[in-house]
PDB file of N, CA and C in Angstrom:
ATOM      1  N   UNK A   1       1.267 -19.158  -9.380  1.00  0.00           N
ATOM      2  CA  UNK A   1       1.353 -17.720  -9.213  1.00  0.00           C
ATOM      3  C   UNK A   1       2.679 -17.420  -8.517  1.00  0.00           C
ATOM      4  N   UNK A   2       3.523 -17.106  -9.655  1.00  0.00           N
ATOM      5  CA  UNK A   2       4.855 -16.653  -8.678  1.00  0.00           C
ATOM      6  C   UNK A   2       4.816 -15.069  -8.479  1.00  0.00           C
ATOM      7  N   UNK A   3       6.210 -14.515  -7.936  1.00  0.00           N
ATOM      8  CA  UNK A   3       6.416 -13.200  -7.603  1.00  0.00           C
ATOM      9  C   UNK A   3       7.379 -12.852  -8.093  1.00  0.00           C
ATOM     10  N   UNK A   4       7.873 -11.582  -8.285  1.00  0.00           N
ATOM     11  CA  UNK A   4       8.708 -11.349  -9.090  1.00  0.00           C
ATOM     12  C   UNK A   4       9.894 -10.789  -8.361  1.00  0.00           C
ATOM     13  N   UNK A   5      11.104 -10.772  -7.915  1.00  0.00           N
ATOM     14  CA  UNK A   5      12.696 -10.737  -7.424  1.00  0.00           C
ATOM     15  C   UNK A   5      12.759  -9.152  -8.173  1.00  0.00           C
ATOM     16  N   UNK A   6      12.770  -8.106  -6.983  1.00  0.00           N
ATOM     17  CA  UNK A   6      13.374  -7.038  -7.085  1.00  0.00           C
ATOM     18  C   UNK A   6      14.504  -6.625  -8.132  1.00  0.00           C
ATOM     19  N   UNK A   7      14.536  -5.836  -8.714  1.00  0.00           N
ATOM     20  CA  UNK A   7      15.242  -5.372  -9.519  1.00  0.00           C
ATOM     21  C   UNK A   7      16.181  -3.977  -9.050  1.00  0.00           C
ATOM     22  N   UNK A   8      16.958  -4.377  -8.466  1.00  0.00           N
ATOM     23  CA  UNK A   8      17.688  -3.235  -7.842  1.00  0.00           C
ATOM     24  C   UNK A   8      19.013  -3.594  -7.504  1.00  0.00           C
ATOM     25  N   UNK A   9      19.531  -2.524  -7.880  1.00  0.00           N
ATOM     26  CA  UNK A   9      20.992  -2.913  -7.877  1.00  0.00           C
ATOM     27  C   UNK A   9      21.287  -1.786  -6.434  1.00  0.00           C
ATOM     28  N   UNK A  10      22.578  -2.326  -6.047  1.00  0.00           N
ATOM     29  CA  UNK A  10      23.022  -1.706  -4.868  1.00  0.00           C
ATOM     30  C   UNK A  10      24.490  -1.394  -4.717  1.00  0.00           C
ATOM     31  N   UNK A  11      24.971  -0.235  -4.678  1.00  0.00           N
ATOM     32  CA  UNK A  11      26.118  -0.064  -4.672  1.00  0.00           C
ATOM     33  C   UNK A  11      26.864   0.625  -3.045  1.00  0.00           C
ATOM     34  N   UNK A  12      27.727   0.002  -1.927  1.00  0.00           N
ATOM     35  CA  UNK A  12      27.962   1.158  -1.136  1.00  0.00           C
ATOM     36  C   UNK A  12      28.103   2.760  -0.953  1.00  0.00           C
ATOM     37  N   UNK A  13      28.056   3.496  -0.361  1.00  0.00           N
ATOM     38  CA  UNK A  13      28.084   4.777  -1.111  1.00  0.00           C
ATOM     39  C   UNK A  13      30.228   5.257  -0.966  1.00  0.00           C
ATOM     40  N   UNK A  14      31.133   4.277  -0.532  1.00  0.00           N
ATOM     41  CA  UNK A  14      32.307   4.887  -0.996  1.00  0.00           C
ATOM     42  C   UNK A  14      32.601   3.774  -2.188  1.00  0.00           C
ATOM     43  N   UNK A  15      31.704   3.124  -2.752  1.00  0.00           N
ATOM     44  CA  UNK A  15      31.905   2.492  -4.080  1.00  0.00           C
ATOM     45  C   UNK A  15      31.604   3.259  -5.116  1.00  0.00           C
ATOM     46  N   UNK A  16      30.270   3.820  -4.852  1.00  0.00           N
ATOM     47  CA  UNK A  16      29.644   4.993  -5.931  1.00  0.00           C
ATOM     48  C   UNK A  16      30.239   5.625  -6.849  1.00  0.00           C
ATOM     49  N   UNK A  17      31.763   6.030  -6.490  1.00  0.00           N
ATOM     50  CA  UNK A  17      32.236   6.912  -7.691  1.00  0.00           C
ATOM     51  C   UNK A  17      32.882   6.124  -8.797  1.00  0.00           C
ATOM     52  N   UNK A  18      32.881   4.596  -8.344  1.00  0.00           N
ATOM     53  CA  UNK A  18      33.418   3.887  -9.356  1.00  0.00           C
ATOM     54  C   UNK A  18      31.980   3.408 -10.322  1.00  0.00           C
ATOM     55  N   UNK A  19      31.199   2.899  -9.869  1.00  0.00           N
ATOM     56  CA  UNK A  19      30.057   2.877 -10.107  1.00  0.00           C
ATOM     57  C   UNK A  19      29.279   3.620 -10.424  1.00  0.00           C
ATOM     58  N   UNK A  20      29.698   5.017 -10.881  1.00  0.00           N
ATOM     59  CA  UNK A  20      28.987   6.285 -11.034  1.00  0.00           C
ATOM     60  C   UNK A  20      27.747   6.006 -12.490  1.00  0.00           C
ATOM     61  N   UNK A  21      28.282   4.930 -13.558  1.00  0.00           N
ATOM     62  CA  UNK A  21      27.208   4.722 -14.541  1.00  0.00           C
ATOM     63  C   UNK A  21      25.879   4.475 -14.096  1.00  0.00           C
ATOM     64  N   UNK A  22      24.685   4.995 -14.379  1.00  0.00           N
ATOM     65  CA  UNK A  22      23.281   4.509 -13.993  1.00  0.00           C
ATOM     66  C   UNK A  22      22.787   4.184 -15.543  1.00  0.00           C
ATOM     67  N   UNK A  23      22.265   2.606 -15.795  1.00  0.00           N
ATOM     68  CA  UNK A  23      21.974   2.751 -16.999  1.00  0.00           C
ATOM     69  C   UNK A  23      20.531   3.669 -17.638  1.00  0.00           C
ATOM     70  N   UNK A  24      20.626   3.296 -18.811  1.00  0.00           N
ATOM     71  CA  UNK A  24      19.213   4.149 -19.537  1.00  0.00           C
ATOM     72  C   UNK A  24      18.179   3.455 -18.988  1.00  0.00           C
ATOM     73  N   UNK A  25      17.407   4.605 -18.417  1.00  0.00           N
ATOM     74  CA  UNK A  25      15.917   3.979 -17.755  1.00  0.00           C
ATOM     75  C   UNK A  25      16.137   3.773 -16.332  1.00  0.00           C
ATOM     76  N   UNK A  26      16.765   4.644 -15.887  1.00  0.00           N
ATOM     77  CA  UNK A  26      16.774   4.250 -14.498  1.00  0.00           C
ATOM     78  C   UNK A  26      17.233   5.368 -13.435  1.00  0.00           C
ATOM     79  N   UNK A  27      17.870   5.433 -11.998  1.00  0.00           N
ATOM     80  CA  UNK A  27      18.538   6.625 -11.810  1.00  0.00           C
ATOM     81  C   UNK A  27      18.635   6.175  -9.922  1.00  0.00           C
ATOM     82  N   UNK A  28      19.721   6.751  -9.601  1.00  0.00           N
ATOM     83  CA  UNK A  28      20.483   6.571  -8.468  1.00  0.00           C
ATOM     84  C   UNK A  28      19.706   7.280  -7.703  1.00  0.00           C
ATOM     85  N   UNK A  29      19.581   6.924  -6.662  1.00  0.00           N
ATOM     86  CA  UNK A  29      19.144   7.032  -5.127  1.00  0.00           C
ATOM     87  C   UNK A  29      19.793   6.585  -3.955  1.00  0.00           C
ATOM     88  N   UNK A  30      20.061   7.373  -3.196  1.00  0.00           N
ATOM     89  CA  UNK A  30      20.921   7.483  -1.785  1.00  0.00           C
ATOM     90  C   UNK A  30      19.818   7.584  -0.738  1.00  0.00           C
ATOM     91  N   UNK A  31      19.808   5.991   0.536  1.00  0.00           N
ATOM     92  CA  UNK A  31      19.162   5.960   1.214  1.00  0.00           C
ATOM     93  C   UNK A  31      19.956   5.688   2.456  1.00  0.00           C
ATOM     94  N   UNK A  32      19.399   5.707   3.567  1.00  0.00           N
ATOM     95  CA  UNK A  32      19.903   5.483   4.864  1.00  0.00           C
ATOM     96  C   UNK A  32      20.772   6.348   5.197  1.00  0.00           C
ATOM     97  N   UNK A  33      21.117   6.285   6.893  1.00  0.00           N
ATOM     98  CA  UNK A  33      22.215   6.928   7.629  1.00  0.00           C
ATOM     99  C   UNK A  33      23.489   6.687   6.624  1.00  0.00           C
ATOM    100  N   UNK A  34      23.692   5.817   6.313  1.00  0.00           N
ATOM    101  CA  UNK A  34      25.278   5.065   5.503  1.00  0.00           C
ATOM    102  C   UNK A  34      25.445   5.877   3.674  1.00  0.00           C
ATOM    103  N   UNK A  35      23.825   6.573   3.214  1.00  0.00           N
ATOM    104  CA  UNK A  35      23.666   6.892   2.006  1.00  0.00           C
ATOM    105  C   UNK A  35      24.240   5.686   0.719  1.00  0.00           C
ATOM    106  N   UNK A  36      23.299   4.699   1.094  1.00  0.00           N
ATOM    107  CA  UNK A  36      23.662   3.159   0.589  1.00  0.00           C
ATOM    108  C   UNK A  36      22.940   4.067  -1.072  1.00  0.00           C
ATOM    109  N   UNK A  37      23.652   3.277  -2.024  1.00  0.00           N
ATOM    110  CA  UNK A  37      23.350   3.849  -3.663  1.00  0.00           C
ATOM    111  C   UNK A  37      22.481   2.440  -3.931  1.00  0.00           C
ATOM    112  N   UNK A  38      20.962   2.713  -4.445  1.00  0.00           N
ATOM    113  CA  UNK A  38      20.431   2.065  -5.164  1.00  0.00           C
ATOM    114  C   UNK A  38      20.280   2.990  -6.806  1.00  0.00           C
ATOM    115  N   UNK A  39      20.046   1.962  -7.187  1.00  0.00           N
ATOM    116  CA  UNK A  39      20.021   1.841  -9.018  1.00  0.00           C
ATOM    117  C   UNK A  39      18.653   1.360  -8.813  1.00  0.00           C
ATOM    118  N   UNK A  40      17.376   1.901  -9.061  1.00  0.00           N
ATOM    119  CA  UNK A  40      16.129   2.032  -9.375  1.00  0.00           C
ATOM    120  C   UNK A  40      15.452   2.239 -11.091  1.00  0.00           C
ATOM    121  N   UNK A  41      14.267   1.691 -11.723  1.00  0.00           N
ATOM    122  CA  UNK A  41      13.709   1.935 -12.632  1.00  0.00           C
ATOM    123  C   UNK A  41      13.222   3.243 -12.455  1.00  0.00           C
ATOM    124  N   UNK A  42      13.329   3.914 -13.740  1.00  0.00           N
ATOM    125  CA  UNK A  42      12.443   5.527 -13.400  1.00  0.00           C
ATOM    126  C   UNK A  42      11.072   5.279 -13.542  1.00  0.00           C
ATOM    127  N   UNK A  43      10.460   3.809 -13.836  1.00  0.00           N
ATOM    128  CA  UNK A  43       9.014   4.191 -13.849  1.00  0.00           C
ATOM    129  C   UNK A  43       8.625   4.207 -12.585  1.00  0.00           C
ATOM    130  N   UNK A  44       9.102   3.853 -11.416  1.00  0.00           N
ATOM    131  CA  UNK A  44       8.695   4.191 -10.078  1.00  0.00           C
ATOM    132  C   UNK A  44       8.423   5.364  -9.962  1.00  0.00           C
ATOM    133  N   UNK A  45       8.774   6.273 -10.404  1.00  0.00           N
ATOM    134  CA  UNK A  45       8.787   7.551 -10.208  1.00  0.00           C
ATOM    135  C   UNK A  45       7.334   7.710  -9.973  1.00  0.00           C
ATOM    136  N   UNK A  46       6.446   7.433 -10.604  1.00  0.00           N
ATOM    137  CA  UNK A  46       4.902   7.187 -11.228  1.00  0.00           C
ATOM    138  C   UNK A  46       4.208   6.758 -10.239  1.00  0.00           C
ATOM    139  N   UNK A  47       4.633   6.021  -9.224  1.00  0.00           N
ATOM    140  CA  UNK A  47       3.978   5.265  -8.318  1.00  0.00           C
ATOM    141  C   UNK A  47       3.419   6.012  -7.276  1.00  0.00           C
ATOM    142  N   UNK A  48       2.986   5.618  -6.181  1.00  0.00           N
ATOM    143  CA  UNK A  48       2.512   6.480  -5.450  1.00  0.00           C
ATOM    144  C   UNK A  48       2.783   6.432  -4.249  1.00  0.00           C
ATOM    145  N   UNK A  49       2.907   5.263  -3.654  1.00  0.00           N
ATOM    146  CA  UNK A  49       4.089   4.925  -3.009  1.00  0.00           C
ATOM    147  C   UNK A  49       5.262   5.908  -2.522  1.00  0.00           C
ATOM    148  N   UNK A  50       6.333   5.736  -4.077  1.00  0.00           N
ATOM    149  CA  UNK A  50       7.403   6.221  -4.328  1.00  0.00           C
ATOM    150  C   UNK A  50       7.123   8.390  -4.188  1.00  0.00           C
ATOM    151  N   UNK A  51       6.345   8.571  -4.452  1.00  0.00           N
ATOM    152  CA  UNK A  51       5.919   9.394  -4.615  1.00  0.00           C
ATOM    153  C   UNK A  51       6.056  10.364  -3.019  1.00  0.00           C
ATOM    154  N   UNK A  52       4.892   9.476  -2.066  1.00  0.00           N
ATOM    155  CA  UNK A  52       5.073  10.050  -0.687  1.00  0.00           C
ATOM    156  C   UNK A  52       6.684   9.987  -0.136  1.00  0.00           C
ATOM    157  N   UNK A  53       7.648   9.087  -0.785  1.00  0.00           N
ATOM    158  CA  UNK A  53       8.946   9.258  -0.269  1.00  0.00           C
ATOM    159  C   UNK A  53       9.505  10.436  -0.948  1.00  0.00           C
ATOM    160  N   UNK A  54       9.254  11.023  -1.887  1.00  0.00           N
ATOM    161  CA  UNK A  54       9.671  12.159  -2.618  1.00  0.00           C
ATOM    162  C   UNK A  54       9.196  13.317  -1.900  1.00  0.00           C
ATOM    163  N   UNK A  55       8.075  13.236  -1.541  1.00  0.00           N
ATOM    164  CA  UNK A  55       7.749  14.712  -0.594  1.00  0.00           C
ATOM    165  C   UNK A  55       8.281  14.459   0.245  1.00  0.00           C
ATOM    166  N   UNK A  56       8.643  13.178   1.511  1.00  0.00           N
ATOM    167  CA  UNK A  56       9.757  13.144   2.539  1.00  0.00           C
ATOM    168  C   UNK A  56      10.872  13.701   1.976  1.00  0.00           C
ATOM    169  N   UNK A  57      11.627  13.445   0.886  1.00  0.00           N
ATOM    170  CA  UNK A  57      12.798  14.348   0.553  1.00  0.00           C
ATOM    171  C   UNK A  57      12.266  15.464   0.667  1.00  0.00           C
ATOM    172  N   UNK A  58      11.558  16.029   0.358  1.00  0.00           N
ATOM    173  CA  UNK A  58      11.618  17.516  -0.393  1.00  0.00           C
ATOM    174  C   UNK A  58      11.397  18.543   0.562  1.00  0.00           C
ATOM    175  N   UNK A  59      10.651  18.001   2.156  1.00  0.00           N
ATOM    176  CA  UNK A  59      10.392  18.133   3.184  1.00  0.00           C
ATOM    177  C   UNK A  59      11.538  18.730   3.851  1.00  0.00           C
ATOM    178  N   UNK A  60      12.634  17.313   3.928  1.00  0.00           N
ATOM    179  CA  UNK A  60      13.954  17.191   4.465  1.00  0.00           C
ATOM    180  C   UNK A  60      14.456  18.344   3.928  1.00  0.00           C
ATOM    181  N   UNK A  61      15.143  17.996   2.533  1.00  0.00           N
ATOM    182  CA  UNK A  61      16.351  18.528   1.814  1.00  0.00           C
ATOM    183  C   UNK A  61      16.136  19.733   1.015  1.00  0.00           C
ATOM    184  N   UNK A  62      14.410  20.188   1.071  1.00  0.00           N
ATOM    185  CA  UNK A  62      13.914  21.014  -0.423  1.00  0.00           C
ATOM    186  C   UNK A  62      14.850  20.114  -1.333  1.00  0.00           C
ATOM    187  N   UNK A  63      15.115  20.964  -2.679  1.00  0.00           N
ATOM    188  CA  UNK A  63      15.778  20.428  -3.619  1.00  0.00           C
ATOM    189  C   UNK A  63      17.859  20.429  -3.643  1.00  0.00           C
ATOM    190  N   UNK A  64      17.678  20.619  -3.005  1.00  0.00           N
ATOM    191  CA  UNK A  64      19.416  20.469  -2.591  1.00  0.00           C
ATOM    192  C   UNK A  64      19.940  19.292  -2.017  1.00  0.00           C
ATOM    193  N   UNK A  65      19.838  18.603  -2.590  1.00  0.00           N
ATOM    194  CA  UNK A  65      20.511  17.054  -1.750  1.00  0.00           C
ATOM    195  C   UNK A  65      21.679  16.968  -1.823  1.00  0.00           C
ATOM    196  N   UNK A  66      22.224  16.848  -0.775  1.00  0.00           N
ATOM    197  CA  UNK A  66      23.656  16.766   0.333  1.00  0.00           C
ATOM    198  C   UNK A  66      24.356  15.743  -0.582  1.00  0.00           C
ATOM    199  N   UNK A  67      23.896  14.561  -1.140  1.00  0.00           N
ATOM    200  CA  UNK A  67      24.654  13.752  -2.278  1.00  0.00           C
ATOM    201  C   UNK A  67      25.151  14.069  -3.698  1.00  0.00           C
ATOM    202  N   UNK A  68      24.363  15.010  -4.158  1.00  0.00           N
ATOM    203  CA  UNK A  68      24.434  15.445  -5.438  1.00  0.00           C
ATOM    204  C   UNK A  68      23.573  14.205  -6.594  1.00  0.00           C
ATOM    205  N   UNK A  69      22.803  13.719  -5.831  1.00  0.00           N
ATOM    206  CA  UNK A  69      22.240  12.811  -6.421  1.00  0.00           C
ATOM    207  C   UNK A  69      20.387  12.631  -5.733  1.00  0.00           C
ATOM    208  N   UNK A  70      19.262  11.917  -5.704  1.00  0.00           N
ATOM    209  CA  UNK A  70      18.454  12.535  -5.111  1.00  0.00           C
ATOM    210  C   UNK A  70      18.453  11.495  -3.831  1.00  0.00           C
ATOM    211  N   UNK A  71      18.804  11.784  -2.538  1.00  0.00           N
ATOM    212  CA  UNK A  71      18.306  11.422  -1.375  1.00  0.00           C
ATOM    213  C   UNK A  71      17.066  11.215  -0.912  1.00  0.00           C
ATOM    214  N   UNK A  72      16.654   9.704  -0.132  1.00  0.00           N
ATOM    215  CA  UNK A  72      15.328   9.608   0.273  1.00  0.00           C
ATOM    216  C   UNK A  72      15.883   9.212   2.070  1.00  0.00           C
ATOM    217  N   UNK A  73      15.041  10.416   2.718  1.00  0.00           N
ATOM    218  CA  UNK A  73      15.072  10.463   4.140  1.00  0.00           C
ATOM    219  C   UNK A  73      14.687   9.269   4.894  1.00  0.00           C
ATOM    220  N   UNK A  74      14.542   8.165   4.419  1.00  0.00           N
ATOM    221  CA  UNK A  74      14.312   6.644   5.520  1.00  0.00           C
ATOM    222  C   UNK A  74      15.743   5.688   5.944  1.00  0.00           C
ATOM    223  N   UNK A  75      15.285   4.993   6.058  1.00  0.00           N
ATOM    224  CA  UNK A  75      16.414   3.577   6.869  1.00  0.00           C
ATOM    225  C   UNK A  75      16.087   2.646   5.820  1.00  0.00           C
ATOM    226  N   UNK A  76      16.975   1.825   4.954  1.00  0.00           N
ATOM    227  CA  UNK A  76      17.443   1.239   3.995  1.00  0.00           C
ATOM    228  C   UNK A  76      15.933  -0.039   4.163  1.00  0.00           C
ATOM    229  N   UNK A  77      15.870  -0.554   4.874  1.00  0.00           N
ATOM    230  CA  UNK A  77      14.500  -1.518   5.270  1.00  0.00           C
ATOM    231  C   UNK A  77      13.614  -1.254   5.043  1.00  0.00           C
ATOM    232  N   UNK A  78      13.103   0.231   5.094  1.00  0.00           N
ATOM    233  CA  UNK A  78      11.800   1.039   4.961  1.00  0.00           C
ATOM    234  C   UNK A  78      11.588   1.229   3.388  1.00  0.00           C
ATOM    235  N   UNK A  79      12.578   1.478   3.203  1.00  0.00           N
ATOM    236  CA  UNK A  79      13.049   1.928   1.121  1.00  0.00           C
ATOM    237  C   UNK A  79      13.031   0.375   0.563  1.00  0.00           C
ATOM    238  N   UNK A  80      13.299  -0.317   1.073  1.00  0.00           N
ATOM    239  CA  UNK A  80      13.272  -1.957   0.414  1.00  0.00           C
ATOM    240  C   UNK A  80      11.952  -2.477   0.205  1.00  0.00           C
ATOM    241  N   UNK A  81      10.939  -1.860   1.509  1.00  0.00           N
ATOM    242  CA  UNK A  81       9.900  -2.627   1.774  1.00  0.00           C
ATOM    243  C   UNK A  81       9.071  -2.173   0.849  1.00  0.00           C
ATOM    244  N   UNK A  82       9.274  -0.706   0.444  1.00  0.00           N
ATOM    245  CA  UNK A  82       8.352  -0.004  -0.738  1.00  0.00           C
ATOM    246  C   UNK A  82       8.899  -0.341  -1.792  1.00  0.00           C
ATOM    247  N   UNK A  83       9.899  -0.527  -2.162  1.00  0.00           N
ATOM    248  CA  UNK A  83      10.339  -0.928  -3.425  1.00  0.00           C
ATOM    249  C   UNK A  83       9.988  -2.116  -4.274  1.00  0.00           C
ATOM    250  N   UNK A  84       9.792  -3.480  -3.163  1.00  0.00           N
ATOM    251  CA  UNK A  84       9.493  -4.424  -2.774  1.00  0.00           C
ATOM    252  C   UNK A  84       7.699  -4.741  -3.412  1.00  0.00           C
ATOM    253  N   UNK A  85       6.962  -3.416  -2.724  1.00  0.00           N
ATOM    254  CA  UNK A  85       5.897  -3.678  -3.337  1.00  0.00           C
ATOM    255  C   UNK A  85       5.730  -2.694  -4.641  1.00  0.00           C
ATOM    256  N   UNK A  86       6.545  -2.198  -4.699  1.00  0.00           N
ATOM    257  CA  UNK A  86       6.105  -1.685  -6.201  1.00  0.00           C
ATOM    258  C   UNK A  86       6.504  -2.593  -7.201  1.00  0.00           C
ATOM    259  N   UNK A  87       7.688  -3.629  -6.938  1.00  0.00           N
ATOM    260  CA  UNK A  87       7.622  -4.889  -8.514  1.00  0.00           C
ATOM    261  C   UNK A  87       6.317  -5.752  -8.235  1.00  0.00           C
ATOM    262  N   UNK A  88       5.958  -5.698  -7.376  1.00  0.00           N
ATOM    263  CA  UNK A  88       4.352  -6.327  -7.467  1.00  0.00           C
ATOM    264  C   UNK A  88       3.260  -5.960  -8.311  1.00  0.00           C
ATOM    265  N   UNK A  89       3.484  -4.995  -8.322  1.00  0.00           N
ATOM    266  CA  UNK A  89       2.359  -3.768  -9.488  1.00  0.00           C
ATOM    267  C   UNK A  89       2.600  -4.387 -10.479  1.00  0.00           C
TER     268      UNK A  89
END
C-alpha cells in the first residue's frame, strides 16, 4: 500500500509572471505572507476540505483578490497539509 507524491507545482510569486502559463485542468493559487504561486488540479475545487479554504478567502478578500489571481488566507504549511490530504482521496 503505497501513497501517492503531491502533485503541485510551485512557483515564487516574483517568478510568476514568467511562469504565468497554468496548464489545462488546473489553476493558480497564491498562498502565504510571501503569496508563494501553487499550480493546483481544479478537481480540488470539489473537495471539501478545499472548499472551507475558499470561504476563508471570501471572508478575507470577498471576491477581489489583491493578486489578480485567487488568494487563500493561510501560511504555506497549512495549504500543503490540506493539499496533502486531498491526493489521498
Amino acid at each position: 500500500m503505497g501513497f501517492r507524491i503531491p502533485r503541485i507545482r510551485t512557483v515564487s510569486f516574483q517568478a510568476a509572471s514568467k511562469a504565468a502559463e497554468v496548464p489545462r485542468g488546473c489553476l493558480a493559487v497564491y498562498v502565504g505572507e510571501k503569496m508563494k504561486r501553487f499550480v493546483i488540479p481544479i478537481s480540488y475545487l470539489s473537495q471539501h476540505s478545499f472548499q472551507e479554504l475558499l470561504s476563508q478567502a471570501e471572508e478575507k478578500f470577498g471576491y477581489n483578490h489583491p493578486m489578480g489571481g485567487l488568494t487563500i488566507p493561510c501560511k504555506e504549511d497549512v495549504f500543503l497539509d490540506h493539499i496533502s490530504h486531498l491526493n489521498e482521496l
